[in-house]
Structure formats: C-alpha cells, structure tokens
Protein backbone atom coordinates (compact mmCIF):
# COMPACT_ATOMS: atom_id res chain seq x y z
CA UNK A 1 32.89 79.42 -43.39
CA UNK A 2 31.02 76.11 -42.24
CA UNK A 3 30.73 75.80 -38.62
CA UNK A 4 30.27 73.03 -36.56
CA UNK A 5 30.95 74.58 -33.33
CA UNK A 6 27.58 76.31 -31.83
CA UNK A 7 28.21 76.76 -28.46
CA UNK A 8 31.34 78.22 -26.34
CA UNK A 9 31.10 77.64 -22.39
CA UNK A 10 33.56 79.92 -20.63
CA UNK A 11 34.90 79.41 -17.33
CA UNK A 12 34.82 82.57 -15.29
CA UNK A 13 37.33 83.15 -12.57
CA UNK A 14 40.66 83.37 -14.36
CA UNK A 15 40.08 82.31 -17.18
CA UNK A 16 37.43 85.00 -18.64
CA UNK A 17 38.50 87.61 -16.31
CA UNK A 18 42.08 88.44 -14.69
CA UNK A 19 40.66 88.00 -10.87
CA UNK A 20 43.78 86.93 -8.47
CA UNK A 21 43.30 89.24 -5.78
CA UNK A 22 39.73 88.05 -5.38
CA UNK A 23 41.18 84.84 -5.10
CA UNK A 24 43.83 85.79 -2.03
CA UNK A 25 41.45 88.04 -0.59
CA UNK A 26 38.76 84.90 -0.24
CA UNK A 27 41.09 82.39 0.82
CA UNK A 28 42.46 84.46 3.93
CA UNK A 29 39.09 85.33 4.58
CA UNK A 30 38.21 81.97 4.69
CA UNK A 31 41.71 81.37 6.92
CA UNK A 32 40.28 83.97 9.57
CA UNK A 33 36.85 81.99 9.81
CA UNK A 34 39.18 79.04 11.21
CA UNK A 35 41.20 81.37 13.15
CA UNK A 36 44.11 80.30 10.60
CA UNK A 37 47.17 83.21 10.13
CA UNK A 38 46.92 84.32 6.80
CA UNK A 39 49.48 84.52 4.06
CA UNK A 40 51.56 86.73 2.33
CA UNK A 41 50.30 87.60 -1.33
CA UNK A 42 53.46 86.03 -2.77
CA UNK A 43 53.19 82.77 -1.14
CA UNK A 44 49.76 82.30 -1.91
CA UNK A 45 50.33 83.20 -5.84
CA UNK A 46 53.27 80.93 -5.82
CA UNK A 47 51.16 77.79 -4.17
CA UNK A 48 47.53 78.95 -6.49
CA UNK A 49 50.01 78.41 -9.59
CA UNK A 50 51.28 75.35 -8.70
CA UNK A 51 47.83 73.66 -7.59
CA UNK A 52 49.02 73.49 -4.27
CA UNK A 53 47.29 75.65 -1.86
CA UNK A 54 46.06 72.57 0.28
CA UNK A 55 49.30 72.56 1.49
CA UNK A 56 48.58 75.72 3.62
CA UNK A 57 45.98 74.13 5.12
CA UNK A 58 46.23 72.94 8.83
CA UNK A 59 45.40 68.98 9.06
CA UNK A 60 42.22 69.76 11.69
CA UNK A 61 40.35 71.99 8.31
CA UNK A 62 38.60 69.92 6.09
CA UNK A 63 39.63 70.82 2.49
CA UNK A 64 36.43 70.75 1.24
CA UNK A 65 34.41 72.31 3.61
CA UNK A 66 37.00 75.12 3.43
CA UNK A 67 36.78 75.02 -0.48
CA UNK A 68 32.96 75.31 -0.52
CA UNK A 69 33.28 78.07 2.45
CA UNK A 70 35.66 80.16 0.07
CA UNK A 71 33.76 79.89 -3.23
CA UNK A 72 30.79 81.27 -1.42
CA UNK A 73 33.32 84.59 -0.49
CA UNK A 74 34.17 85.25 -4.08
CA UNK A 75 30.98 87.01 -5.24
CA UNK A 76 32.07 90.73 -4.88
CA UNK A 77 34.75 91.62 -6.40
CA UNK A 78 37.16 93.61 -4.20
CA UNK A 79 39.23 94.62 -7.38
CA UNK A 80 39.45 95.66 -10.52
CA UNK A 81 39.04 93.17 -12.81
CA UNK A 82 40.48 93.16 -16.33
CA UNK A 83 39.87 91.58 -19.82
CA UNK A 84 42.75 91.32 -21.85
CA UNK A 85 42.60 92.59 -25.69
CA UNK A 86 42.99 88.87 -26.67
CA UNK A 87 39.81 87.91 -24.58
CA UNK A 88 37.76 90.75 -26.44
CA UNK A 89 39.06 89.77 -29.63
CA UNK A 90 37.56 86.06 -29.03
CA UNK A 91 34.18 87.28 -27.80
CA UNK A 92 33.85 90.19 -30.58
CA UNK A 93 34.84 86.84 -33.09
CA UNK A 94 32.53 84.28 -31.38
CA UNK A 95 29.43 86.58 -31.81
CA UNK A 96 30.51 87.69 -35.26
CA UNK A 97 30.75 83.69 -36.04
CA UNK A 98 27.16 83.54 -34.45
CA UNK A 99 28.36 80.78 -31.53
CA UNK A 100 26.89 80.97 -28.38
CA UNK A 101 28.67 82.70 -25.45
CA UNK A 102 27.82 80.98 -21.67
CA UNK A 103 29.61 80.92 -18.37
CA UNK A 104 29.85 78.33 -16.28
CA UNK A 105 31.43 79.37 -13.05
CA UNK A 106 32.57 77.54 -10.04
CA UNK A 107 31.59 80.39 -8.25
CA UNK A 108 28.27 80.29 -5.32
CA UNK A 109 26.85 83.46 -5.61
CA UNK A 110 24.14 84.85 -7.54
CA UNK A 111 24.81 85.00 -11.42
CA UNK A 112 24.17 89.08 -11.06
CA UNK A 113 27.30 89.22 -9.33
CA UNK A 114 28.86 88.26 -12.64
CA UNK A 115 26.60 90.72 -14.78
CA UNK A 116 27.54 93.41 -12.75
CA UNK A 117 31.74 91.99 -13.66
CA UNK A 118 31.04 92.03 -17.05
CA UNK A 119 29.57 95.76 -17.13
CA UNK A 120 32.12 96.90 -15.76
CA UNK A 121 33.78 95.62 -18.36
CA UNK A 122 31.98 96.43 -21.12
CA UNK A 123 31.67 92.94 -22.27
CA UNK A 124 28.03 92.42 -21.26
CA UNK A 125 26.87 91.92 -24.99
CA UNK A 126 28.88 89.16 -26.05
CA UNK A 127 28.05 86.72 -23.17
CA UNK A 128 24.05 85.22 -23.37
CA UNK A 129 23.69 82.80 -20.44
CA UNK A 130 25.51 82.25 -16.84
CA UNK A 131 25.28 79.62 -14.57
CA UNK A 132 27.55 79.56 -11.13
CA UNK A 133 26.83 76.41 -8.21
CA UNK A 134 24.07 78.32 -6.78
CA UNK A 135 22.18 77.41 -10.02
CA UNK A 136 23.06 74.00 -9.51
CA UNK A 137 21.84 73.79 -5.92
CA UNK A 138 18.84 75.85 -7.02
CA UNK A 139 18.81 72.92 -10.16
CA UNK A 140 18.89 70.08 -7.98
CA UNK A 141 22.05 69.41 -9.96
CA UNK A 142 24.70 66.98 -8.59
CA UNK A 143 28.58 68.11 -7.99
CA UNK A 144 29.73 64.35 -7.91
CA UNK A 145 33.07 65.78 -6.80
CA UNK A 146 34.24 69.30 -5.60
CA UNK A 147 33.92 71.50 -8.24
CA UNK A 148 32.54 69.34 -10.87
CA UNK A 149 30.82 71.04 -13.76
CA UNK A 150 29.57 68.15 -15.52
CA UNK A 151 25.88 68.28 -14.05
CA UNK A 152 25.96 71.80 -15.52
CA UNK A 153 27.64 71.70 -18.72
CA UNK A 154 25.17 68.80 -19.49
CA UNK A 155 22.06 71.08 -18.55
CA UNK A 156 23.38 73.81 -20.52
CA UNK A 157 23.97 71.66 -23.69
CA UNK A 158 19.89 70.57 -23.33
CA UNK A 159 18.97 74.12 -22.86
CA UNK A 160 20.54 75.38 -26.14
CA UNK A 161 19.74 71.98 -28.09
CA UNK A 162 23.62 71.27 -29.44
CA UNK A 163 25.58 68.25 -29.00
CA UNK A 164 28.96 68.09 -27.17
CA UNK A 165 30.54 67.36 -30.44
CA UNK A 166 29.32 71.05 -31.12
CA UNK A 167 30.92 72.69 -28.29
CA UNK A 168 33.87 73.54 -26.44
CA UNK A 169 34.61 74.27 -23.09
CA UNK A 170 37.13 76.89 -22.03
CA UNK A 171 38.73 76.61 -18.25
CA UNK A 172 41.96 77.44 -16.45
CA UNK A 173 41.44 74.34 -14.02
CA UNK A 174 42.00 70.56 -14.33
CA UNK A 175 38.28 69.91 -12.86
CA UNK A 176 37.12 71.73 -16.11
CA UNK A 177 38.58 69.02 -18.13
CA UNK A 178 37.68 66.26 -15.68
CA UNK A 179 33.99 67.64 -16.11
CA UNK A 180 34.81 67.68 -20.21
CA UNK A 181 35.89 64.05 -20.27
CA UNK A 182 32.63 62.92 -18.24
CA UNK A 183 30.27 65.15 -20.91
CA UNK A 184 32.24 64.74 -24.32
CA UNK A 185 32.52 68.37 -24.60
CA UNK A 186 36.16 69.40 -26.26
CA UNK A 187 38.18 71.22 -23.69
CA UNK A 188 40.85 73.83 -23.91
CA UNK A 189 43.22 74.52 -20.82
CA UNK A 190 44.18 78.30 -20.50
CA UNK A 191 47.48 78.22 -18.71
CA UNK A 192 48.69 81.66 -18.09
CA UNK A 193 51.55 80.09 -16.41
CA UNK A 194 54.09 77.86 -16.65
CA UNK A 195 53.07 76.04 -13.80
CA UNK A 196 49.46 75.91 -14.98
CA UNK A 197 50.49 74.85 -17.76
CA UNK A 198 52.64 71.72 -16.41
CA UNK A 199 49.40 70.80 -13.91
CA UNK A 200 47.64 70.48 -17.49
CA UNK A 201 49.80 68.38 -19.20
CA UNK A 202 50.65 65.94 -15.88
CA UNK A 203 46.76 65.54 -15.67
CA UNK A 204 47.00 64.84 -19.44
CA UNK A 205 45.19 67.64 -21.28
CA UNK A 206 46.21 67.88 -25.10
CA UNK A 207 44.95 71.19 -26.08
CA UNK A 208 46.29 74.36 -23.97
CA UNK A 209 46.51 77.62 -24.93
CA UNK A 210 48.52 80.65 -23.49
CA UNK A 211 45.83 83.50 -23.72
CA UNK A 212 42.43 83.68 -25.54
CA UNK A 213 44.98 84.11 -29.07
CA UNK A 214 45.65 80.94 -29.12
CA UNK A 215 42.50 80.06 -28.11
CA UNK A 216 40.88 81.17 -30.92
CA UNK A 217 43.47 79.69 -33.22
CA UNK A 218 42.21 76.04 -32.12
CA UNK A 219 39.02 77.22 -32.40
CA UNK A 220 39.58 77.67 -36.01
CA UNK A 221 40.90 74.44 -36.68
CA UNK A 222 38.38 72.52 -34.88
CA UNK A 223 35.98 74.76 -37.57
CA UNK A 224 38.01 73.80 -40.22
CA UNK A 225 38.39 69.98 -39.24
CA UNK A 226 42.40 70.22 -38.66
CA UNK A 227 42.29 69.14 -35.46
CA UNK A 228 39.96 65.81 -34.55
CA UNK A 229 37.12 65.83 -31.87
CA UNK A 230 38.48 62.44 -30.82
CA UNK A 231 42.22 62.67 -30.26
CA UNK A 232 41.88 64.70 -26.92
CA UNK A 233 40.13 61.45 -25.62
C-alpha cells in the first residue's frame, strides 16, 4: 500500500488516554488555590463536555492564569488510566504501516510523566517522541494563544523532516484544530460525546471521529486519496 502519511501526532489527555478524573481532580485543586468551593463530579463532566467550564469560574479569577495553574496539576495521574481496544488497534496499525507515533500534549509537566502513563499501559512501544508545554518553554517556543500547539507541531514536523501534507494531527479539543489550520497539518476531532462532537462542528471541523475506529478508517482514505488534503480548509 503507498503511503503518503509519515507522521501521526497524538494529543494526549483524552484523546490517547481515557483521563477524566485527572481532569476534575486538577480543576478543584486549582479551585482550592483561589479559595473557590469545588464541584460535584457530575457538574463538572456535564460543563468539560460542553466546553463550558469557564462558566464556574468566579469573575475576580483570571481564566487563563487559572488554565495555566491547572495544566501544571495534571502531571500525576491520580487514576487509572485506560486505552481502549480501538486505540491499540490504531497504534499496533500505525507502527505496522511504519508512520511515526508522537504526542503532543497540552500538558506542563515533564514528558516522563507521560512515559511512566504509557507503561502502565503497555503501550510504550508504539509511541517514539513526546513533547508537553514544558518543552516549549524549555524550546523558547511561542503559545500565541492559550493552549496553542502550533509552535510545537511545527518543531516536530522539522525534527522528523515530513511535510504537513504528510501528517495528521489527532485531538479531542478545538485549539488542536485551531493549531492545525495555522500549520497545514490535517486534523481529526475525536468526539467521544455528543457534545464534543457539536463544539467541533460549530467551530467548523469536517473530519470527526467517534473512537480511534473511525479514526483509522479516515486514515485509510487519506492513504488511499479518497478523501482530499484540501477540503478540510
């Protein structure tokens, strides 16, 4: 099979692996650190889904400064963490197809942080580079807005030598396609959700996919030239 796609660049946090609770555990963290109540599991699930979790916020917190506060809390994982038989099934396919596996995550914290996630795991030998926002701060990369990957998806297409036309980007948030649109690199939303998947579409993403499945199915016609680089543009 010809391939034109060399290089996959995963998203981490929800989108590689099933992490939630790290999520809620973070942000109420974070809500104690302001002396904020925190909120009920249910609530905060309800909000994360909809994109809406500013709304919890009081008016004297400044959303980003909370946002960069919380990311920095997400390092340790205080659960366990699990990767669905559809995500295996892409990675075990990716390497057999020799692509490139690489995280990008929005997370500040060392990248072994992640290793040790993917160990766990047992997923370790499909994935062969990680980058979080430490290694853009340790980069002297830009974020030109919060949680902009575009600084780093453009250092890792440099670093492996392969064009954006050659790679696609896999993320569960709408930054990750606002970073996409600013690099060239083709994006695919993973919306485990309804309501994930309606925040896609209203910020105009073409491509989303309910689990790594279906993933993998565009995947296969972007290799086989059914589905055109340009029309997600």
């Amino acid at each position: 099979m010809t391939n034109g796609i060399k290089l996959i660049i995963l998203d981490y946090d929800l989108t590689l692996i099933d992490n939630i609770i790290d999520f809620y555990d973070s942000f109420n963290e974070t809500l104690r650190e302001y002396c904020v109540e925190t909120v009920s599991y249910i609530d905060f699930y309800n909000r994360f889904m909809r994109d809406d979790l500013k709304s919890i916020l009081p008016k004297f917190i400044d959303s980003e400064s909370f946002w960069i506060k919380m990311r920095s809390k997400l390092c340790s994982s205080k659960s366990i963490n699990y990767v669905d038989e559809y995500t295996r099934f892409f990675l075990y396919n990716t390497r057999l197809m020799n692509m490139k596996n690489v995280i990008v995550s929005g997370k500040y914290c060392h990248k072994q942080y992640i290793v040790n996630d993917l160990i766990a795991n047992n997923i370790i030998d499909y994935i062969d580079d990680i980058f979080t926002f430490l290694d853009l701060d340790l980069l002297n990369g830009v974020e030109e807005e919060l949680f902009d990957k575009s600084w780093l998806l453009k250092y890792v297409l440099n670093k492996y030598g392969v064009e954006p036309f050659e790679t696609v980007f896999i993320g569960d948030y709408y930054m990750d396609y606002v970073s996409c649109l600013k690099t060239g690199v083709f994006f695919i939303g993973l919306a485990r959700s309804d309501y994930r998947y309606s925040v896609f579409r209203k910020h105009g993403v073409r491509y989303i996919a309910r689990d790594f499945r279906e993933v993998f199915l565009y995947l296969i016609d972007l290799i086989n030239e059914k589905t055109s680089y340009f029309t997600q543009y």
